[in-house]
PDB file of N, CA and C in Angstrom:
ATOM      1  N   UNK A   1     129.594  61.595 111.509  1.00  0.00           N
ATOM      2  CA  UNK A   1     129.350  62.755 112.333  1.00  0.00           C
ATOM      3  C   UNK A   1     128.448  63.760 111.599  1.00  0.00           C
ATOM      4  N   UNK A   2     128.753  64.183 110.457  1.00  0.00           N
ATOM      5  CA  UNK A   2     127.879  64.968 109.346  1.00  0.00           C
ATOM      6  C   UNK A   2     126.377  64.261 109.127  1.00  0.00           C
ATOM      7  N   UNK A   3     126.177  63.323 109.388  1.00  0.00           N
ATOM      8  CA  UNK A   3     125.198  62.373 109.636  1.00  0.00           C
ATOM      9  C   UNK A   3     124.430  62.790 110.903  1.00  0.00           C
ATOM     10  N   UNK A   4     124.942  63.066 111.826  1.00  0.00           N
ATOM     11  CA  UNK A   4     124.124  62.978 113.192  1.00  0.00           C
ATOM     12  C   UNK A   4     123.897  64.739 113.658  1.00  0.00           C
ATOM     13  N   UNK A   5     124.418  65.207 112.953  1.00  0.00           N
ATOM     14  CA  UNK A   5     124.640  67.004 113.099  1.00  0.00           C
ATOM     15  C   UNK A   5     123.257  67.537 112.111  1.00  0.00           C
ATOM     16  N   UNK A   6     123.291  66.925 110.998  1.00  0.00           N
ATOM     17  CA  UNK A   6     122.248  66.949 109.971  1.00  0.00           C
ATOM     18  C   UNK A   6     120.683  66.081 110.679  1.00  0.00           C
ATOM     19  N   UNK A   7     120.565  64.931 111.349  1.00  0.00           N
ATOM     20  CA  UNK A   7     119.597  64.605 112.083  1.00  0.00           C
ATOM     21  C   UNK A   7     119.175  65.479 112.994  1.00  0.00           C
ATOM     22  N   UNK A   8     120.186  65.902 114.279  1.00  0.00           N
ATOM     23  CA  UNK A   8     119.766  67.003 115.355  1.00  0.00           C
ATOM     24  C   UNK A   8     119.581  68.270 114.406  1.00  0.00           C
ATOM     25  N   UNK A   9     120.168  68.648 113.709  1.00  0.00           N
ATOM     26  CA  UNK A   9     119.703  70.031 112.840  1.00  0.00           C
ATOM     27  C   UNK A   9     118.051  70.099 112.846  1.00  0.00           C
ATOM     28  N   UNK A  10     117.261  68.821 112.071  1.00  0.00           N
ATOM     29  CA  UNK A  10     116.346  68.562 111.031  1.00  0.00           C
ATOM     30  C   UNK A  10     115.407  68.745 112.741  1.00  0.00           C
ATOM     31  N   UNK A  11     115.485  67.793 113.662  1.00  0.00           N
ATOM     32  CA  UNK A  11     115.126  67.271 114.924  1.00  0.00           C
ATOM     33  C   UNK A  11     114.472  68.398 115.705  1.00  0.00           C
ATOM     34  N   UNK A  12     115.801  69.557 116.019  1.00  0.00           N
ATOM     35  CA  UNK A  12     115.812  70.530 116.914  1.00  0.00           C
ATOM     36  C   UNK A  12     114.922  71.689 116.773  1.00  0.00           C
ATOM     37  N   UNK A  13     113.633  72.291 116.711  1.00  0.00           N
ATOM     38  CA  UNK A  13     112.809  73.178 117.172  1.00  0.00           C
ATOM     39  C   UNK A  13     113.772  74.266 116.989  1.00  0.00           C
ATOM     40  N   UNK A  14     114.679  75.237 117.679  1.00  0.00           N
ATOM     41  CA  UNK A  14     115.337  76.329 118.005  1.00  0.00           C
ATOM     42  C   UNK A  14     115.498  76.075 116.489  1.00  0.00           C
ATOM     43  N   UNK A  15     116.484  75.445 116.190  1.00  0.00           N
ATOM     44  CA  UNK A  15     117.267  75.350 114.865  1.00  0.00           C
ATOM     45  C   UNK A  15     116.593  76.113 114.011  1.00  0.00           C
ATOM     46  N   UNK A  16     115.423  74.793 113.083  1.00  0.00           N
ATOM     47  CA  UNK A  16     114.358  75.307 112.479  1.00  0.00           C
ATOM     48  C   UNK A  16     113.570  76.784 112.420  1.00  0.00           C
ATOM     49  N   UNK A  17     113.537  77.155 113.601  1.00  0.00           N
ATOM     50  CA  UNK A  17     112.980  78.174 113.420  1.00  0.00           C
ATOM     51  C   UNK A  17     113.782  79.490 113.521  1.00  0.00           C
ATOM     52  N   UNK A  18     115.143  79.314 113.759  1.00  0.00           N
ATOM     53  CA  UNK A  18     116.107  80.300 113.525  1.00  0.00           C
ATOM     54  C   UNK A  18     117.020  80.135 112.017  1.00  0.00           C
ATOM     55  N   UNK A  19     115.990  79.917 111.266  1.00  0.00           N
ATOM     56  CA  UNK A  19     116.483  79.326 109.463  1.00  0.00           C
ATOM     57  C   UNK A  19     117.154  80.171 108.781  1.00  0.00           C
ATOM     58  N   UNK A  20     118.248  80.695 108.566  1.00  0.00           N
ATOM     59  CA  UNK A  20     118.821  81.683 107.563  1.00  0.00           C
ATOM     60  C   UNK A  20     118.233  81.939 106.037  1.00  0.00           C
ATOM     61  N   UNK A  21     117.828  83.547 105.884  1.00  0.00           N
ATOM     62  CA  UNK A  21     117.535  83.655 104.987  1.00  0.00           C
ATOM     63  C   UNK A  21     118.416  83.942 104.054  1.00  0.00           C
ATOM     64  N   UNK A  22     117.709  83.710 102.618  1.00  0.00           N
ATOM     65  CA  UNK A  22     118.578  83.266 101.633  1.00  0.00           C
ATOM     66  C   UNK A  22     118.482  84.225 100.761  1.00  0.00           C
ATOM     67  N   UNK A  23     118.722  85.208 100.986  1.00  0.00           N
ATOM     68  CA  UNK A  23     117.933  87.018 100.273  1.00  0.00           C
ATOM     69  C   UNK A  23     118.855  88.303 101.051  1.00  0.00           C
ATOM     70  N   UNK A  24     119.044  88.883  99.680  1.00  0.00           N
ATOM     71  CA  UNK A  24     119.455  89.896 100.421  1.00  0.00           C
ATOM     72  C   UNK A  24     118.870  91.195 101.642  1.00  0.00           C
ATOM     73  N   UNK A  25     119.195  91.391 102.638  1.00  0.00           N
ATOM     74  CA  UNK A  25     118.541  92.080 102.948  1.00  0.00           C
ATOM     75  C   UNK A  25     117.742  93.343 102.491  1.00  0.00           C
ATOM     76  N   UNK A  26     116.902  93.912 103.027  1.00  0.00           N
ATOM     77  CA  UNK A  26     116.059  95.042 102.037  1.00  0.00           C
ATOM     78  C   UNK A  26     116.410  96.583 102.530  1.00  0.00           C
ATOM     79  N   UNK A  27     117.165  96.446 103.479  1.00  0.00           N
ATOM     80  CA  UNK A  27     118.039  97.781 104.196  1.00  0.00           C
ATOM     81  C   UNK A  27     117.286  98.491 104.966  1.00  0.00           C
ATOM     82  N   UNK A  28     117.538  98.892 105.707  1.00  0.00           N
ATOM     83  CA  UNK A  28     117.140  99.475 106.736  1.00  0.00           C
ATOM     84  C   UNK A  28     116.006 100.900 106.393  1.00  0.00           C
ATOM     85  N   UNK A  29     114.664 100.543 107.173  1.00  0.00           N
ATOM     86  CA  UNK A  29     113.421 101.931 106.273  1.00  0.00           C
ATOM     87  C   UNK A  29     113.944 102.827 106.878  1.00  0.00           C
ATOM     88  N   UNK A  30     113.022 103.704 105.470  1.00  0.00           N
ATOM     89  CA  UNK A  30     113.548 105.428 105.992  1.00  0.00           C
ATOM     90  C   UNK A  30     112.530 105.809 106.106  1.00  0.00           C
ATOM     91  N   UNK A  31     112.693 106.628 107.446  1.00  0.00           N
ATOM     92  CA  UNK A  31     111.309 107.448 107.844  1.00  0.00           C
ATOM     93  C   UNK A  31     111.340 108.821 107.246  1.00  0.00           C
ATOM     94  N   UNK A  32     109.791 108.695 107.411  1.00  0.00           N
ATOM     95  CA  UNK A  32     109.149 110.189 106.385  1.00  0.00           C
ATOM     96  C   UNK A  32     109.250 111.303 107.090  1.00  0.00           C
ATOM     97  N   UNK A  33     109.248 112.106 106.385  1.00  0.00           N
ATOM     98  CA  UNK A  33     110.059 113.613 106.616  1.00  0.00           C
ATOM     99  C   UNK A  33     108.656 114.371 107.582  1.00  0.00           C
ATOM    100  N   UNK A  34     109.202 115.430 108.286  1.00  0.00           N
ATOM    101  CA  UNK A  34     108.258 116.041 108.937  1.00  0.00           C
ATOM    102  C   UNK A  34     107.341 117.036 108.684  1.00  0.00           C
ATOM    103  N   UNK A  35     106.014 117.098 108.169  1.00  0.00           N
ATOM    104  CA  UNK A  35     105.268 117.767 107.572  1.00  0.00           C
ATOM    105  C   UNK A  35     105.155 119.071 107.476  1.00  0.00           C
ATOM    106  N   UNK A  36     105.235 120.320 107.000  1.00  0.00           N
ATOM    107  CA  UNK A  36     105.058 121.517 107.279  1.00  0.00           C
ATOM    108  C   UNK A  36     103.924 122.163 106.498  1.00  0.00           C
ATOM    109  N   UNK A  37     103.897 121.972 105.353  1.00  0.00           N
ATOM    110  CA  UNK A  37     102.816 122.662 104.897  1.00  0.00           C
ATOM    111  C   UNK A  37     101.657 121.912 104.049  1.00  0.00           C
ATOM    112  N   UNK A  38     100.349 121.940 104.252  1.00  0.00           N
ATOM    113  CA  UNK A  38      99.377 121.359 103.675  1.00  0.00           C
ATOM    114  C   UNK A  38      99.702 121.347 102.038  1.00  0.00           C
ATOM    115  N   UNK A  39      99.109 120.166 101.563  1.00  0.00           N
ATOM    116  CA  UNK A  39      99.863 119.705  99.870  1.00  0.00           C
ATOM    117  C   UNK A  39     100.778 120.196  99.329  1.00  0.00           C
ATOM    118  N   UNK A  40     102.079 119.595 100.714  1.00  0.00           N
ATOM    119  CA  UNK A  40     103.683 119.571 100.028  1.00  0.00           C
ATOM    120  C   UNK A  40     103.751 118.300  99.904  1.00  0.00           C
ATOM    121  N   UNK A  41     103.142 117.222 100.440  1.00  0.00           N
ATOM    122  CA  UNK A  41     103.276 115.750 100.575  1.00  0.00           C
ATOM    123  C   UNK A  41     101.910 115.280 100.491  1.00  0.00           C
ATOM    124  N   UNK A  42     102.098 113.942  98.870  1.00  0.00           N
ATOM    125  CA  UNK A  42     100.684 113.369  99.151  1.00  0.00           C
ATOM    126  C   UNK A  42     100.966 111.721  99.041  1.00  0.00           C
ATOM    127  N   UNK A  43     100.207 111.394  99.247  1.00  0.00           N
ATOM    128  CA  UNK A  43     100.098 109.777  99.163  1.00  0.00           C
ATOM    129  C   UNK A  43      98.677 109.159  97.794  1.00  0.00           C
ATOM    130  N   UNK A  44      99.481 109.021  96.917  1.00  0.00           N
ATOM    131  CA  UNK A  44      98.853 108.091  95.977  1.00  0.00           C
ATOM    132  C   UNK A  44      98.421 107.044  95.599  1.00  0.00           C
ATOM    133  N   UNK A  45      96.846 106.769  95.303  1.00  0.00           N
ATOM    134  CA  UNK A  45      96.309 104.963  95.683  1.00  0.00           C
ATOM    135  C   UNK A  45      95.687 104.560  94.620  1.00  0.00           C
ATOM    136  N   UNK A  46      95.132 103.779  93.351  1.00  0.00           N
ATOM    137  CA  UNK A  46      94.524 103.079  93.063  1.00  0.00           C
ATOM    138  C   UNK A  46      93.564 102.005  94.084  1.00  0.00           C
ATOM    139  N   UNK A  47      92.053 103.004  93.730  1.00  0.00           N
ATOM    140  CA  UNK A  47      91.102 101.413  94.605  1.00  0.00           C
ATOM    141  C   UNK A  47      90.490 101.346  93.372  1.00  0.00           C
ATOM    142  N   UNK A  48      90.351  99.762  92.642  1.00  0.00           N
ATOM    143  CA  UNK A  48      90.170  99.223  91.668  1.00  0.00           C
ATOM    144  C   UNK A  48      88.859  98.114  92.038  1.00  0.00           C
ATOM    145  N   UNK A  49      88.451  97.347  90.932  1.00  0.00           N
ATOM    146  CA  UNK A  49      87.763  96.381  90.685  1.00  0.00           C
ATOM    147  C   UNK A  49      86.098  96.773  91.605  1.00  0.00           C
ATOM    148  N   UNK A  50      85.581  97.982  91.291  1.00  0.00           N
ATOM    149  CA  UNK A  50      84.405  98.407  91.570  1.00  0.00           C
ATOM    150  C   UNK A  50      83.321  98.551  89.940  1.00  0.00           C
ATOM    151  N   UNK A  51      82.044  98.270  90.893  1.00  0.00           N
ATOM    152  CA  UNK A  51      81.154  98.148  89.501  1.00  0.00           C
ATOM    153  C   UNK A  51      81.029  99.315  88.789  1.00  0.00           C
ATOM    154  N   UNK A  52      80.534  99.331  87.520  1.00  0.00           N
ATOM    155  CA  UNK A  52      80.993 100.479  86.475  1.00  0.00           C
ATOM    156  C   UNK A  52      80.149 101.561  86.630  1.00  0.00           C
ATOM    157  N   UNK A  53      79.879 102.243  86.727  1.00  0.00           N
ATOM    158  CA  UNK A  53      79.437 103.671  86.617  1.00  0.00           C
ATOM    159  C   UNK A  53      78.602 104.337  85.316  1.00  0.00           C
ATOM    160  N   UNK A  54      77.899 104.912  85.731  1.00  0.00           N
ATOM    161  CA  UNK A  54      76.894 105.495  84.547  1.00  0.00           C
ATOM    162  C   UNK A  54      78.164 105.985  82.914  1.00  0.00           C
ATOM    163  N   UNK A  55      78.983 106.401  83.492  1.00  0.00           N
ATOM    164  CA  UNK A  55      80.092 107.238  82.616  1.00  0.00           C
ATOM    165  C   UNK A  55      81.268 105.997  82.394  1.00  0.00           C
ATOM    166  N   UNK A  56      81.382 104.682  82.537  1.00  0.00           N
ATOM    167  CA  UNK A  56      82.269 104.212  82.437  1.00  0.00           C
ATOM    168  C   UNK A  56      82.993 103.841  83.321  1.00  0.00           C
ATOM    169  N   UNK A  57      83.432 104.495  84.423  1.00  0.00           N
ATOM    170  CA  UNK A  57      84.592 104.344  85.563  1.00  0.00           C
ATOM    171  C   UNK A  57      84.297 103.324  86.193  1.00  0.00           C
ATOM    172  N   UNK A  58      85.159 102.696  86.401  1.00  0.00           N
ATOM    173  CA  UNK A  58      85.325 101.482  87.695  1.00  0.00           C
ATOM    174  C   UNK A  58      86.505 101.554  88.544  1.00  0.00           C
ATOM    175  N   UNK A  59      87.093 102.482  88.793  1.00  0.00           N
ATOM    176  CA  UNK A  59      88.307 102.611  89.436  1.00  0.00           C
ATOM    177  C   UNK A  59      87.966 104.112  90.109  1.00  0.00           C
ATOM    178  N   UNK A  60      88.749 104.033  91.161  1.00  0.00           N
ATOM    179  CA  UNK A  60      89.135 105.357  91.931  1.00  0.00           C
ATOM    180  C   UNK A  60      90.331 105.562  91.998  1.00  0.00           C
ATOM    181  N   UNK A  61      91.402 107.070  91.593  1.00  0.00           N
ATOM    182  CA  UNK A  61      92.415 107.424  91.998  1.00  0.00           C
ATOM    183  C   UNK A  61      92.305 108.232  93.324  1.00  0.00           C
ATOM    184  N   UNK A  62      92.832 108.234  94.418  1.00  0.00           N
ATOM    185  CA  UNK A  62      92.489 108.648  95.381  1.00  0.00           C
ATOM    186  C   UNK A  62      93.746 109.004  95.824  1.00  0.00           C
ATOM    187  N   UNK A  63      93.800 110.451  96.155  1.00  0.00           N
ATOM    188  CA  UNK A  63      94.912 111.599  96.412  1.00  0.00           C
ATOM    189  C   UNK A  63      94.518 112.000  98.233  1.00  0.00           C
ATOM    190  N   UNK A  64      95.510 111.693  98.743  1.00  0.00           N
ATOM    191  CA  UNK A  64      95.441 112.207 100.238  1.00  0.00           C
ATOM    192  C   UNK A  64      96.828 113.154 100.497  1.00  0.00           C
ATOM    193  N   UNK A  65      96.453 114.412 101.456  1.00  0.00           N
ATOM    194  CA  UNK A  65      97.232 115.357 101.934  1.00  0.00           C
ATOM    195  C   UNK A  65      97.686 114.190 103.013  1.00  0.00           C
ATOM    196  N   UNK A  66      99.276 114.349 103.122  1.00  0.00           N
ATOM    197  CA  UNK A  66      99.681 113.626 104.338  1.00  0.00           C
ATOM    198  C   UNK A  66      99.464 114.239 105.229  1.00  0.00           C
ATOM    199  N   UNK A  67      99.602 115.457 105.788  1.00  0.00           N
ATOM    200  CA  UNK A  67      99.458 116.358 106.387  1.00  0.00           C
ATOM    201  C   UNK A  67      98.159 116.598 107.362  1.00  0.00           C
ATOM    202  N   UNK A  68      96.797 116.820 106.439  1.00  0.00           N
ATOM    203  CA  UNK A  68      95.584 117.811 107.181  1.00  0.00           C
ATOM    204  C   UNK A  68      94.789 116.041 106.784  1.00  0.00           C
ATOM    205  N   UNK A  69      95.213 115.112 106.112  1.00  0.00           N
ATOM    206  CA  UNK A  69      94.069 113.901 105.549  1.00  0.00           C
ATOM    207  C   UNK A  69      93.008 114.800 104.653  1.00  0.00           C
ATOM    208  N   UNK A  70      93.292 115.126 103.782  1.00  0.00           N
ATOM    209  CA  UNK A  70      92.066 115.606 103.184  1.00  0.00           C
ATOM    210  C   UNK A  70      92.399 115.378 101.639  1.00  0.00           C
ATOM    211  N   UNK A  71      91.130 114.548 101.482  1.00  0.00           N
ATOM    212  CA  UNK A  71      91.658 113.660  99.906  1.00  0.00           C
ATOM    213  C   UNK A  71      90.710 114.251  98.605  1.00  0.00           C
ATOM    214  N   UNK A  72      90.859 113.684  97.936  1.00  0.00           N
ATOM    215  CA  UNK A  72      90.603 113.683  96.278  1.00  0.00           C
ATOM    216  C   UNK A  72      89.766 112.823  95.471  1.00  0.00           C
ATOM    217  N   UNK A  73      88.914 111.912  95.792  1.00  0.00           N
ATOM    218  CA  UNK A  73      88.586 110.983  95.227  1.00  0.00           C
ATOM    219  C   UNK A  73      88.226 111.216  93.502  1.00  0.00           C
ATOM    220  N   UNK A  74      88.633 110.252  92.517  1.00  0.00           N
ATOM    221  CA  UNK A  74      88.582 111.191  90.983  1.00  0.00           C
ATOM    222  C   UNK A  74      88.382 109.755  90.611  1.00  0.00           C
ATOM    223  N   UNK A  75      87.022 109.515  89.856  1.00  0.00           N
ATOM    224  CA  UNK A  75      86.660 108.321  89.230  1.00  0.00           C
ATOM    225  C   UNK A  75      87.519 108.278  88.068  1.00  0.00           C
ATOM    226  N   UNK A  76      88.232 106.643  88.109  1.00  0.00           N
ATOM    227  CA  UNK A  76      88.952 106.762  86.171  1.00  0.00           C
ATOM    228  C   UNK A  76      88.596 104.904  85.919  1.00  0.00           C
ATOM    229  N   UNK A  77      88.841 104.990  84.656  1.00  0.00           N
ATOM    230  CA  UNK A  77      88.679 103.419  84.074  1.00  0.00           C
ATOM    231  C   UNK A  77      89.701 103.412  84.212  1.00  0.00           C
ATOM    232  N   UNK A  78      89.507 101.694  84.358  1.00  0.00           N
ATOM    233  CA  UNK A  78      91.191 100.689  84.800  1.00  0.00           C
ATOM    234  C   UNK A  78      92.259 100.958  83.086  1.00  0.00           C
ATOM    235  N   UNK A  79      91.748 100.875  82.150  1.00  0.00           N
ATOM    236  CA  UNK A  79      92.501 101.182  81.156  1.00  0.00           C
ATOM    237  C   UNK A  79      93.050 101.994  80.738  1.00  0.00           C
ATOM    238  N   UNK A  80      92.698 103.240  81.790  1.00  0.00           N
ATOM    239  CA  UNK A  80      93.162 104.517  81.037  1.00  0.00           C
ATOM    240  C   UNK A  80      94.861 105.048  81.111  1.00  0.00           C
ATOM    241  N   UNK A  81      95.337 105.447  79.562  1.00  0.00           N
ATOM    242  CA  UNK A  81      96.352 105.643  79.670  1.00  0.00           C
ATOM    243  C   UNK A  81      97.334 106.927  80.811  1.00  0.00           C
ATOM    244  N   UNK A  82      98.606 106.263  80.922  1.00  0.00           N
ATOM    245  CA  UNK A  82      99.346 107.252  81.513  1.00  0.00           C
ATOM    246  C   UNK A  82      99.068 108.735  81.538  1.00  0.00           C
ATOM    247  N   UNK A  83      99.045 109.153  80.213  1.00  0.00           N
ATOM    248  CA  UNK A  83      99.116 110.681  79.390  1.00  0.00           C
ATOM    249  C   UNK A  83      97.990 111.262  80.191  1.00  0.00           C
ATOM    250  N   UNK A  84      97.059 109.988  80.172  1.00  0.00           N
ATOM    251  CA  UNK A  84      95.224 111.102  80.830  1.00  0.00           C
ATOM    252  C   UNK A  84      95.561 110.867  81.992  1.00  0.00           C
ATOM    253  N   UNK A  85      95.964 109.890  82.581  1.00  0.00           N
ATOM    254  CA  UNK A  85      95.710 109.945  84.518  1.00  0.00           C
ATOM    255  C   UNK A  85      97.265 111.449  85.000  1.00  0.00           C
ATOM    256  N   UNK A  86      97.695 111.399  83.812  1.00  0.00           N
ATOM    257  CA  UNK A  86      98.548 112.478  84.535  1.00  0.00           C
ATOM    258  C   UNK A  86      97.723 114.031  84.080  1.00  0.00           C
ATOM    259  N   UNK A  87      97.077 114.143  82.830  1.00  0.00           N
ATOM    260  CA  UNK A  87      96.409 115.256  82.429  1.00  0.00           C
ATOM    261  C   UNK A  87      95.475 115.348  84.039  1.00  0.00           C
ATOM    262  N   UNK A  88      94.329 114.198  84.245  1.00  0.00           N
ATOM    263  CA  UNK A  88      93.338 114.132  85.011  1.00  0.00           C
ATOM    264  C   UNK A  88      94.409 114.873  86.651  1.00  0.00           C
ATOM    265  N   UNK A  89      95.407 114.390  86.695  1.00  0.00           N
ATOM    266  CA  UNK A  89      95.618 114.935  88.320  1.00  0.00           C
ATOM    267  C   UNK A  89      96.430 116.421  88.131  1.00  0.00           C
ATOM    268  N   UNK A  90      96.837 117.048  86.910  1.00  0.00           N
ATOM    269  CA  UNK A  90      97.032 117.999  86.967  1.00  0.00           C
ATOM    270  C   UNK A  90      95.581 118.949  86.776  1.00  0.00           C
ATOM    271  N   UNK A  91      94.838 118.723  86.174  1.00  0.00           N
ATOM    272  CA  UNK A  91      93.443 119.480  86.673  1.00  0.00           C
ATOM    273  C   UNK A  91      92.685 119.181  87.690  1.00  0.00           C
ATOM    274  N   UNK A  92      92.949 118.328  88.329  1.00  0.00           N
ATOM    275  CA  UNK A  92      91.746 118.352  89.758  1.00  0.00           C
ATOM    276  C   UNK A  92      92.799 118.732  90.850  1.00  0.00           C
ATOM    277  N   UNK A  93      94.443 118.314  90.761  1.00  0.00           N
ATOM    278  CA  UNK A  93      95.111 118.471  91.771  1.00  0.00           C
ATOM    279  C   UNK A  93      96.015 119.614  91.693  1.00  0.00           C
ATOM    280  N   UNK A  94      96.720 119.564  90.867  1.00  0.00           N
ATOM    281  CA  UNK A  94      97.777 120.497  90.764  1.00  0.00           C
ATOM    282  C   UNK A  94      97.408 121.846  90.740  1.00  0.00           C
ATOM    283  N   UNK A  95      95.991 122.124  89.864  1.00  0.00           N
ATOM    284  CA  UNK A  95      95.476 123.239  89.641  1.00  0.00           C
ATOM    285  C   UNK A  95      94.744 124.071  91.088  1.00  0.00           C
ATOM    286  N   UNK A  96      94.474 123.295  92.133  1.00  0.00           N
ATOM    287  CA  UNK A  96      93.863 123.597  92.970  1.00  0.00           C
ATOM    288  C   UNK A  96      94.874 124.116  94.116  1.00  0.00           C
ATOM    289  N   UNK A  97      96.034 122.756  94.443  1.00  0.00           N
ATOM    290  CA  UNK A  97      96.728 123.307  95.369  1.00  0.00           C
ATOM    291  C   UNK A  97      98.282 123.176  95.002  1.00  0.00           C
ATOM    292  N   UNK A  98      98.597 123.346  93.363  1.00  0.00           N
ATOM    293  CA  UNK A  98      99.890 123.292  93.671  1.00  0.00           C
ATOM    294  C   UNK A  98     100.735 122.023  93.567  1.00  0.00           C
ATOM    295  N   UNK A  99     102.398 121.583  92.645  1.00  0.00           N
ATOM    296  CA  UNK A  99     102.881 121.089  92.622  1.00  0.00           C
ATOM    297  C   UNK A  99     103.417 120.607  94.194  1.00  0.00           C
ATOM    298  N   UNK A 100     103.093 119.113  94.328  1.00  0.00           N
ATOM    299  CA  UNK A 100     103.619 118.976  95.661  1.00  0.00           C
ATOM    300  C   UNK A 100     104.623 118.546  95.745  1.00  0.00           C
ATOM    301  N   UNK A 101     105.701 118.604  97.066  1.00  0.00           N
ATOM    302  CA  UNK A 101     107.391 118.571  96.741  1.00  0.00           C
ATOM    303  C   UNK A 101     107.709 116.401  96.926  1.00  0.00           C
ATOM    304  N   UNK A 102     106.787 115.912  97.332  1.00  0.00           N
ATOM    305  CA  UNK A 102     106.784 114.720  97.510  1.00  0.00           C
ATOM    306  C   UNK A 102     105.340 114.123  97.212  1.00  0.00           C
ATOM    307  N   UNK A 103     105.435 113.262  96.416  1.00  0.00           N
ATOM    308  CA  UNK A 103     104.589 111.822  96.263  1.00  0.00           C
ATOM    309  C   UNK A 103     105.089 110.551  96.547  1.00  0.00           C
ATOM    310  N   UNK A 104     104.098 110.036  97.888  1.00  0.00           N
ATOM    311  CA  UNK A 104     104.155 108.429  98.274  1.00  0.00           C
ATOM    312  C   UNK A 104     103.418 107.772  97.369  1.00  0.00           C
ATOM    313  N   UNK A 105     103.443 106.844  97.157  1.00  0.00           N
ATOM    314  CA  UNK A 105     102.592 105.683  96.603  1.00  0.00           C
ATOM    315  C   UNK A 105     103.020 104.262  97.155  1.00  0.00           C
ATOM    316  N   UNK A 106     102.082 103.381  96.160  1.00  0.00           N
ATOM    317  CA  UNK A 106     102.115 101.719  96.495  1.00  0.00           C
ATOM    318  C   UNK A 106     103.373 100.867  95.511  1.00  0.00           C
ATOM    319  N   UNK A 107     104.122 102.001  94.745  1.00  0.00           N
ATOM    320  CA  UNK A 107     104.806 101.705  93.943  1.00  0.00           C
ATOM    321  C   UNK A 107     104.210 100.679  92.941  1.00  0.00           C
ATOM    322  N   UNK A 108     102.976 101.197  92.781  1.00  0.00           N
ATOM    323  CA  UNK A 108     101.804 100.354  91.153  1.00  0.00           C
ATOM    324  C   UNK A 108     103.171 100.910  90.355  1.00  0.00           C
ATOM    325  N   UNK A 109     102.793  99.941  89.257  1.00  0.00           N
ATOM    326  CA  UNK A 109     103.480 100.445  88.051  1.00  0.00           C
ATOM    327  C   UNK A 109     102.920 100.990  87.279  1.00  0.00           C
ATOM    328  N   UNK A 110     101.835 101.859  87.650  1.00  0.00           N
ATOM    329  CA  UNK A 110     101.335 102.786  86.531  1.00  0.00           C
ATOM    330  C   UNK A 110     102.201 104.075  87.040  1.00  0.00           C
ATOM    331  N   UNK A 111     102.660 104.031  88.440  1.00  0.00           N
ATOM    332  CA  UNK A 111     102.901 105.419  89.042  1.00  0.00           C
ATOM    333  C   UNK A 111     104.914 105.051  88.993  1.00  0.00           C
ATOM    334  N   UNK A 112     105.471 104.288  88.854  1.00  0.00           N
ATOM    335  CA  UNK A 112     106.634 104.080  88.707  1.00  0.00           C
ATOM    336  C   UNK A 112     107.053 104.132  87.005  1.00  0.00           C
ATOM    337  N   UNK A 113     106.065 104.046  86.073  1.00  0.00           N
ATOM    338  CA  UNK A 113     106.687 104.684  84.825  1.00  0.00           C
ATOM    339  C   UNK A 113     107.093 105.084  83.931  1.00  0.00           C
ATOM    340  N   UNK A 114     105.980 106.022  84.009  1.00  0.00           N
ATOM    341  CA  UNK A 114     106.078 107.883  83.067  1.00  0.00           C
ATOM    342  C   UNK A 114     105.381 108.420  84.208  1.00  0.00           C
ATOM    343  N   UNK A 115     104.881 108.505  85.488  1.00  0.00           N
ATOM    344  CA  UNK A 115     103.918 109.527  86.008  1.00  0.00           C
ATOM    345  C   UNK A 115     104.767 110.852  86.381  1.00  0.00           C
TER     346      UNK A 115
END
């Protein structure tokens, strides 16, 4: 019988494609909070693997207001340490508009940790 249950299993279309996953689930998303004031919330990106630049850079850190969309673009090399990409966004960002109360990102691991 375990024989013929295991054939129609393998056989059956529905089955197959209703396959139990073998993972824990990843829990239920949480939605993002409702915006109030321009750079209280930003979203943080690495765009990488661009040709090099008179000065070195081949990378873009790119800072967007969730809010108004109004971004930051700040040339950096792919190597550069933690210490400077955090020096670099406290002078182009922080200095301009302010510690913001939330940062999104892609969860890179340059931004998961020391940033």
């Amino acid at each position: 019988m375990k024989k013929e249950i295991v054939e129609f299993v393998y056989a059956c279309l529905v089955f197959q494609k209703s396959k139990i996953e073998h993972h824990k689930s990843s829990g239920l998303m949480q939605p993002l909070f409702m915006l109030e004031w321009k750079w209280d919330s930003i979203y943080m990106d690495f765009v990488g693997a661009l040709p090099k630049t008179v000065k070195g850079s081949d990378s873009i850190l790119v800072i967007v207001d969730r809010l108004k969309k109004s971004t930051h673009f700040i040339p950096i090399k792919t190597g550069m340490s933690m210490a400077k990409l955090t020096e670099i966004y406290i002078e182009k960002v922080v200095r301009l508009h302010g510690t913001p109360s939330s940062i999104v990102s892609d969860r890179d691991p340059r931004f998961t940790s020391k940033f």
